[in-house]
N, C-alpha and C. Protein backbone atom coordinates (compact mmCIF):
# COMPACT_ATOMS: atom_id res chain seq x y z
N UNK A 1 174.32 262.33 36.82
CA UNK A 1 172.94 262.53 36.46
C UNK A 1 172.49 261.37 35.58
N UNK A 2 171.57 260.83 35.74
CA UNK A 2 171.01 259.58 35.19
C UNK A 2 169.92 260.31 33.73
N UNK A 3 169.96 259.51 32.66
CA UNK A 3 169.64 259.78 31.29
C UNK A 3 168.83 259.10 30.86
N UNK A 4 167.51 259.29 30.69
CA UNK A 4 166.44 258.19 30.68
C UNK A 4 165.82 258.45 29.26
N UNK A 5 166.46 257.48 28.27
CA UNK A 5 165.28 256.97 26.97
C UNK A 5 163.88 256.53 26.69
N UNK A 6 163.03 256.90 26.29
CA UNK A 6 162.27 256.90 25.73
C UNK A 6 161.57 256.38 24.87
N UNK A 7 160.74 255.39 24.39
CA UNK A 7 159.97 254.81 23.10
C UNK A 7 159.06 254.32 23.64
N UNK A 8 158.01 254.59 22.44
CA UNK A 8 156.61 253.71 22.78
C UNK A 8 156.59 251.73 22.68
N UNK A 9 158.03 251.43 21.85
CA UNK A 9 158.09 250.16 21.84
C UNK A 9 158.79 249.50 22.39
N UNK A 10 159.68 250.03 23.71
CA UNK A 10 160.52 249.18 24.66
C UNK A 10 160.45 249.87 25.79
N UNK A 11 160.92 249.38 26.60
CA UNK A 11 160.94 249.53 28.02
C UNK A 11 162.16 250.57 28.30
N UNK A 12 161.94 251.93 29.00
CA UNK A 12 162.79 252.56 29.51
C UNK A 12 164.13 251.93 29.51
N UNK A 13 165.17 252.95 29.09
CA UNK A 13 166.31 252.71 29.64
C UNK A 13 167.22 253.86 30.04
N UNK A 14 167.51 253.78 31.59
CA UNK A 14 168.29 254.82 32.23
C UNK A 14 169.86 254.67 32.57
N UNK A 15 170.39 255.60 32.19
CA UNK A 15 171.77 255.00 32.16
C UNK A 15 172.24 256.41 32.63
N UNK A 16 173.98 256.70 33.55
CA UNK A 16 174.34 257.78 33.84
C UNK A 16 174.60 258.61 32.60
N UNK A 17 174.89 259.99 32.77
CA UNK A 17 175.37 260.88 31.76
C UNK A 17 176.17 260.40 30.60
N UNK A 18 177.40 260.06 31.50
CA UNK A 18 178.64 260.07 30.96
C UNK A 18 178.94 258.96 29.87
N UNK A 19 177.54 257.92 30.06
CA UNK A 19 177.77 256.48 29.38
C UNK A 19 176.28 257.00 27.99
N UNK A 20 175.60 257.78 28.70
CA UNK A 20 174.57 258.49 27.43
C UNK A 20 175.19 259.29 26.46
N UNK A 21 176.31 260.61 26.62
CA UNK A 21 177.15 261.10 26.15
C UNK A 21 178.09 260.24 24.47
N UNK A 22 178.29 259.32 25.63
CA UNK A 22 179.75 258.17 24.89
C UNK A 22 178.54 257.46 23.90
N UNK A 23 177.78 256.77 23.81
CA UNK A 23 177.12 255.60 23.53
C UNK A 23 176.42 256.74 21.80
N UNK A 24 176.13 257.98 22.61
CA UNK A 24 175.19 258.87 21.73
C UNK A 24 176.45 259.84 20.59
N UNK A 25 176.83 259.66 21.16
CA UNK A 25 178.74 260.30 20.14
C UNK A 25 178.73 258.76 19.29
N UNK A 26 179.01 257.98 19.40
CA UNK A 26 179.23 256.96 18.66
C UNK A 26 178.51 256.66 17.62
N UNK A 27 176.97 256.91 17.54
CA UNK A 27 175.45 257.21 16.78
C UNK A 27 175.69 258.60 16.21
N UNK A 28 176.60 259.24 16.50
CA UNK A 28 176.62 260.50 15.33
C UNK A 28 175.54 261.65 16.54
N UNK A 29 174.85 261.75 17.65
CA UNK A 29 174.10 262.52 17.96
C UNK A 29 174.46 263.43 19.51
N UNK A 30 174.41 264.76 19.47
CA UNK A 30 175.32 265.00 21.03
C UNK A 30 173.85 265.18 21.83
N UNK A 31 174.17 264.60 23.35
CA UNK A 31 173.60 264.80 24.53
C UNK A 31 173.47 266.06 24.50
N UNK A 32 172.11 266.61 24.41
CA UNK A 32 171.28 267.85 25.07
C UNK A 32 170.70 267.52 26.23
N UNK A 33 169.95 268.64 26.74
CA UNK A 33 169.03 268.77 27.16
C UNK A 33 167.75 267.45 26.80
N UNK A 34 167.53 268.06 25.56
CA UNK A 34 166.27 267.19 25.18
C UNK A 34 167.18 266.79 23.51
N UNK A 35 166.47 265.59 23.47
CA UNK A 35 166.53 264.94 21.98
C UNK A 35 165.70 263.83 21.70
N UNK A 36 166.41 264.03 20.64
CA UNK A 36 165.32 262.80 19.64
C UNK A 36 166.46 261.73 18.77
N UNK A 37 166.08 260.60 18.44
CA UNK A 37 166.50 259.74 17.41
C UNK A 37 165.41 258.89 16.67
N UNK A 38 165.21 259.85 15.62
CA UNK A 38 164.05 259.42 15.01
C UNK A 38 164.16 258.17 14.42
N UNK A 39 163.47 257.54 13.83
CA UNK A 39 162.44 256.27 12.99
C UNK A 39 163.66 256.18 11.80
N UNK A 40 164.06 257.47 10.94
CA UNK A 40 164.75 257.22 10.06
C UNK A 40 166.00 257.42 10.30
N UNK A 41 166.74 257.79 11.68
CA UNK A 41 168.26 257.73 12.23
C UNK A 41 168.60 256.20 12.36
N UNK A 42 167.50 255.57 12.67
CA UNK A 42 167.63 254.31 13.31
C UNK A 42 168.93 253.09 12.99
N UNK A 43 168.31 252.87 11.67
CA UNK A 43 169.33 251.90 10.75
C UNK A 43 170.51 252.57 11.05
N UNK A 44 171.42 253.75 10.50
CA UNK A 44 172.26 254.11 10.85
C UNK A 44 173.04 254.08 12.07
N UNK A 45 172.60 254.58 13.22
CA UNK A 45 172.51 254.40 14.55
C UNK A 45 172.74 252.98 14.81
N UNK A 46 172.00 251.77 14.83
CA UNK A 46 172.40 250.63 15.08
C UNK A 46 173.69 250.13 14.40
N UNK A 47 173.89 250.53 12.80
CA UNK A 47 175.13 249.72 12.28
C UNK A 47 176.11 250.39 13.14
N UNK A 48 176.20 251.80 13.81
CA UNK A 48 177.04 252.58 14.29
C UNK A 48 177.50 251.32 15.45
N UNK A 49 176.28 251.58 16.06
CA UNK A 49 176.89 251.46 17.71
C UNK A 49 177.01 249.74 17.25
N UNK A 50 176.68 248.69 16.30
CA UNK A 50 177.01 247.07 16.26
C UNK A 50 178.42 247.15 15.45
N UNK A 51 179.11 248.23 15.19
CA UNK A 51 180.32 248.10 14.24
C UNK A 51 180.91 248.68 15.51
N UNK A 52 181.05 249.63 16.19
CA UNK A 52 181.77 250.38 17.10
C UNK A 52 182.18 249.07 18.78
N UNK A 53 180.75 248.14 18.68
CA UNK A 53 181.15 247.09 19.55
C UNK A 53 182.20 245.66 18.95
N UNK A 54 181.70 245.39 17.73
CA UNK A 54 182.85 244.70 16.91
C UNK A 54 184.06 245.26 17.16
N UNK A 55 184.57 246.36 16.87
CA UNK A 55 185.71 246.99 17.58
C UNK A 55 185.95 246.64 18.89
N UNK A 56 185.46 246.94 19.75
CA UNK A 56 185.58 246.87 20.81
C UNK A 56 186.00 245.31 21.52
N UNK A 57 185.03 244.27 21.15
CA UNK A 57 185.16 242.93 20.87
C UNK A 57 186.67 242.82 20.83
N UNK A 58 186.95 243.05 19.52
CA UNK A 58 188.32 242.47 19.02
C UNK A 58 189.31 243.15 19.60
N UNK A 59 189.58 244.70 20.11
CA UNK A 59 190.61 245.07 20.95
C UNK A 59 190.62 244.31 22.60
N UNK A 60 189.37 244.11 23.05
CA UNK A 60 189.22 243.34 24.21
C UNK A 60 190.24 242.32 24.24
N UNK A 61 189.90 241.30 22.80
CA UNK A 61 190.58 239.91 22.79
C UNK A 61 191.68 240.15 22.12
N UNK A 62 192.80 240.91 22.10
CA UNK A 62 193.99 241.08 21.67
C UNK A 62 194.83 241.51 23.01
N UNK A 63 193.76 242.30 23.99
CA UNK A 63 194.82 242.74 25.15
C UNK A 63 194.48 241.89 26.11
N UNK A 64 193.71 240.68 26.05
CA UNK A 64 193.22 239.89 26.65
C UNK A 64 194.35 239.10 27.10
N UNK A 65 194.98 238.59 25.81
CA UNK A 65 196.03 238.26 25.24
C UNK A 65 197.14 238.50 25.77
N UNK A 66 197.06 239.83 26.32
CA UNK A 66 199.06 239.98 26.87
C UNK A 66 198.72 240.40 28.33
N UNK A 67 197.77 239.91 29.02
CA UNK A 67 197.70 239.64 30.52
C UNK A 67 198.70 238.28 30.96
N UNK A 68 199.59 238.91 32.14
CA UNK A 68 200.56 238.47 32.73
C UNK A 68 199.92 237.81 33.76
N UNK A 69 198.91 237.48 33.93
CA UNK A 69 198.11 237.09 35.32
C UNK A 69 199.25 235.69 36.14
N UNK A 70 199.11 236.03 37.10
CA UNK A 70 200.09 234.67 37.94
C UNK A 70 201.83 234.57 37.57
N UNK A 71 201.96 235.62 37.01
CA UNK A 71 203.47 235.87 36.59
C UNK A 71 204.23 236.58 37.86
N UNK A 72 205.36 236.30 37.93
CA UNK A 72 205.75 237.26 39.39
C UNK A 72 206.10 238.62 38.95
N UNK A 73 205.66 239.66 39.62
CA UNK A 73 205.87 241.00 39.57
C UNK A 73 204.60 241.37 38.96
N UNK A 74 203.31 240.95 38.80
CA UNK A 74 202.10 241.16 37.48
C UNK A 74 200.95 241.48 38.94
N UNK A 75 200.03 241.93 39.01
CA UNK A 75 199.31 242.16 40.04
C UNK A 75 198.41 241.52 39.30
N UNK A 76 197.36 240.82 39.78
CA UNK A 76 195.96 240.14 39.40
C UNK A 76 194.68 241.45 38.85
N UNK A 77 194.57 241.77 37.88
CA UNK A 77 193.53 242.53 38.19
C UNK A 77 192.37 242.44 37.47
N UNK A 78 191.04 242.93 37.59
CA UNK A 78 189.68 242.41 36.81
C UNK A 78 189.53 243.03 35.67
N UNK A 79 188.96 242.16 34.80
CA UNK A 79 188.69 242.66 33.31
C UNK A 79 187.51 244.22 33.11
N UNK A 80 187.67 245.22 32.65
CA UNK A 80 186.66 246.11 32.92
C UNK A 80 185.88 245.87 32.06
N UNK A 81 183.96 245.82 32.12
CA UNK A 81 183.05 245.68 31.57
C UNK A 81 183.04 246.11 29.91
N UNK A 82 182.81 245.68 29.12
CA UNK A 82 183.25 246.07 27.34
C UNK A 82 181.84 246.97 27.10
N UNK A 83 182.12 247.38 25.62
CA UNK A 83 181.13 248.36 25.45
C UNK A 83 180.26 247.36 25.19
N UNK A 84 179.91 245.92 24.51
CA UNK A 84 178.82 245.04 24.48
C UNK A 84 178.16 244.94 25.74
N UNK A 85 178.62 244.83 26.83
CA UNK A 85 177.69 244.69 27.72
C UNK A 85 176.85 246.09 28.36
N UNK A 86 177.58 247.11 28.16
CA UNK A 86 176.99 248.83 28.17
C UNK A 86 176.21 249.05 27.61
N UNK A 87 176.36 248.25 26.13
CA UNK A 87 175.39 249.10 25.10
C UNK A 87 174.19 248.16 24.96
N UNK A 88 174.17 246.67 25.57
CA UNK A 88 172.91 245.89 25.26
C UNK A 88 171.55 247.00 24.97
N UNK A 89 171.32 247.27 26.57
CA UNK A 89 169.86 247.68 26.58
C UNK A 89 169.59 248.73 25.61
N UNK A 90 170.30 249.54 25.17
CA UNK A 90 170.36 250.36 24.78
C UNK A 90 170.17 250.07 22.90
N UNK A 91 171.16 249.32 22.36
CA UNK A 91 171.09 248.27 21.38
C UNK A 91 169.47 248.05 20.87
N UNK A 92 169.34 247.17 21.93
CA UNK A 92 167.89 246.42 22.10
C UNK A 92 166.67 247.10 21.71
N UNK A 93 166.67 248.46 22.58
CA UNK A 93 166.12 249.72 22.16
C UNK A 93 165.84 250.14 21.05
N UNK A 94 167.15 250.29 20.51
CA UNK A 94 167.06 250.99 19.12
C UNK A 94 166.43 249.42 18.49
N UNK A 95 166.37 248.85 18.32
CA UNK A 95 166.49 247.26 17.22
C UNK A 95 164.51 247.73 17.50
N UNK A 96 164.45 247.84 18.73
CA UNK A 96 162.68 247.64 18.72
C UNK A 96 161.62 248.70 18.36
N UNK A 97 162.72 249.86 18.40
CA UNK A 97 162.40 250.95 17.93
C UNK A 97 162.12 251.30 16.19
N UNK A 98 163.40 250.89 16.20
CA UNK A 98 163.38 250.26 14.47
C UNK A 98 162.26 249.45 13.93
N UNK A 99 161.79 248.22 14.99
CA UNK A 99 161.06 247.21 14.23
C UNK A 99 159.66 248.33 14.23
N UNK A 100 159.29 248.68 14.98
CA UNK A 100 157.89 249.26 15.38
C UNK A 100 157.92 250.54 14.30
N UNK A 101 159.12 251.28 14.04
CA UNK A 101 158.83 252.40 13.26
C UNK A 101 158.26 253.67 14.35
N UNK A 102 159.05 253.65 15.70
CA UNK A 102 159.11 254.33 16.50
C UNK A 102 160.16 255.81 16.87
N UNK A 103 159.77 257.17 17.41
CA UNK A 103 161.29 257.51 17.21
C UNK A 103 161.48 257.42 18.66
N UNK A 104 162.78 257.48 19.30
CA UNK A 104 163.54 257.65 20.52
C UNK A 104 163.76 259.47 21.55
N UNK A 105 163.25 259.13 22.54
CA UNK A 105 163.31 260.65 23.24
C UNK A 105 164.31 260.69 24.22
N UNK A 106 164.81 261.47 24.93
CA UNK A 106 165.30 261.78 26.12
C UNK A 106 164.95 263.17 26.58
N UNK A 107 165.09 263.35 27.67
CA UNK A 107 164.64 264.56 28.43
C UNK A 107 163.20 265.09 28.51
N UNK A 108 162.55 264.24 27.93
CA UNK A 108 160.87 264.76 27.83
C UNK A 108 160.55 264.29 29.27
């Protein structure tokens, strides 16, 4: 099921459940039905989810690190997408939401 955000100061952003769920746990807030992330969650919410991708960052480039690629017996395989590139639009969102003094909806 696709999860579509809300604000008067950015452009929609729809993303599946399961990545609205994860992204919105990380911000401290659980997937309902309907919600909100108001004007004054905001600040919070962003250091959340820009400290939770710093994490993410740096475990990336540590297991980056002990890829065997071209070794015999090692299978080649692709790097899976990090939470920085998941959470841009979403990021972006909140940052413009913040600037405007906007709050954030879903399910309306």
């Amino acid at each position: 099921m696709l999860i579509t955000f809300k604000t008067p100061s950015a452009p929609d952003v729809m993303m599946l459940e399961n990545l609205a769920e994860y992204l919105l746990g990380i911000i401290g807030k659980p997937l309902g039905e309907r919600g909100v992330i108001t004007h004054d969650e905001l600040p919070s919410a962003i250091q959340k989810l820009e400290s939770a991708i710093v994490t993410d960052k740096k475990e990336r480039a540590e297991h980056d690190g002990h890829f065997h690629e071209g070794e015999e017996g090692h299978e080649p395989h692709e790097i899976p997408i990090g939470l920085a590139q998941r959470a841009y639009p979403f990021l972006d969102m909140l940052r413009l939401a913040q600037k405007h003094n906007t709050d954030i909806l879903w399910g309306v």
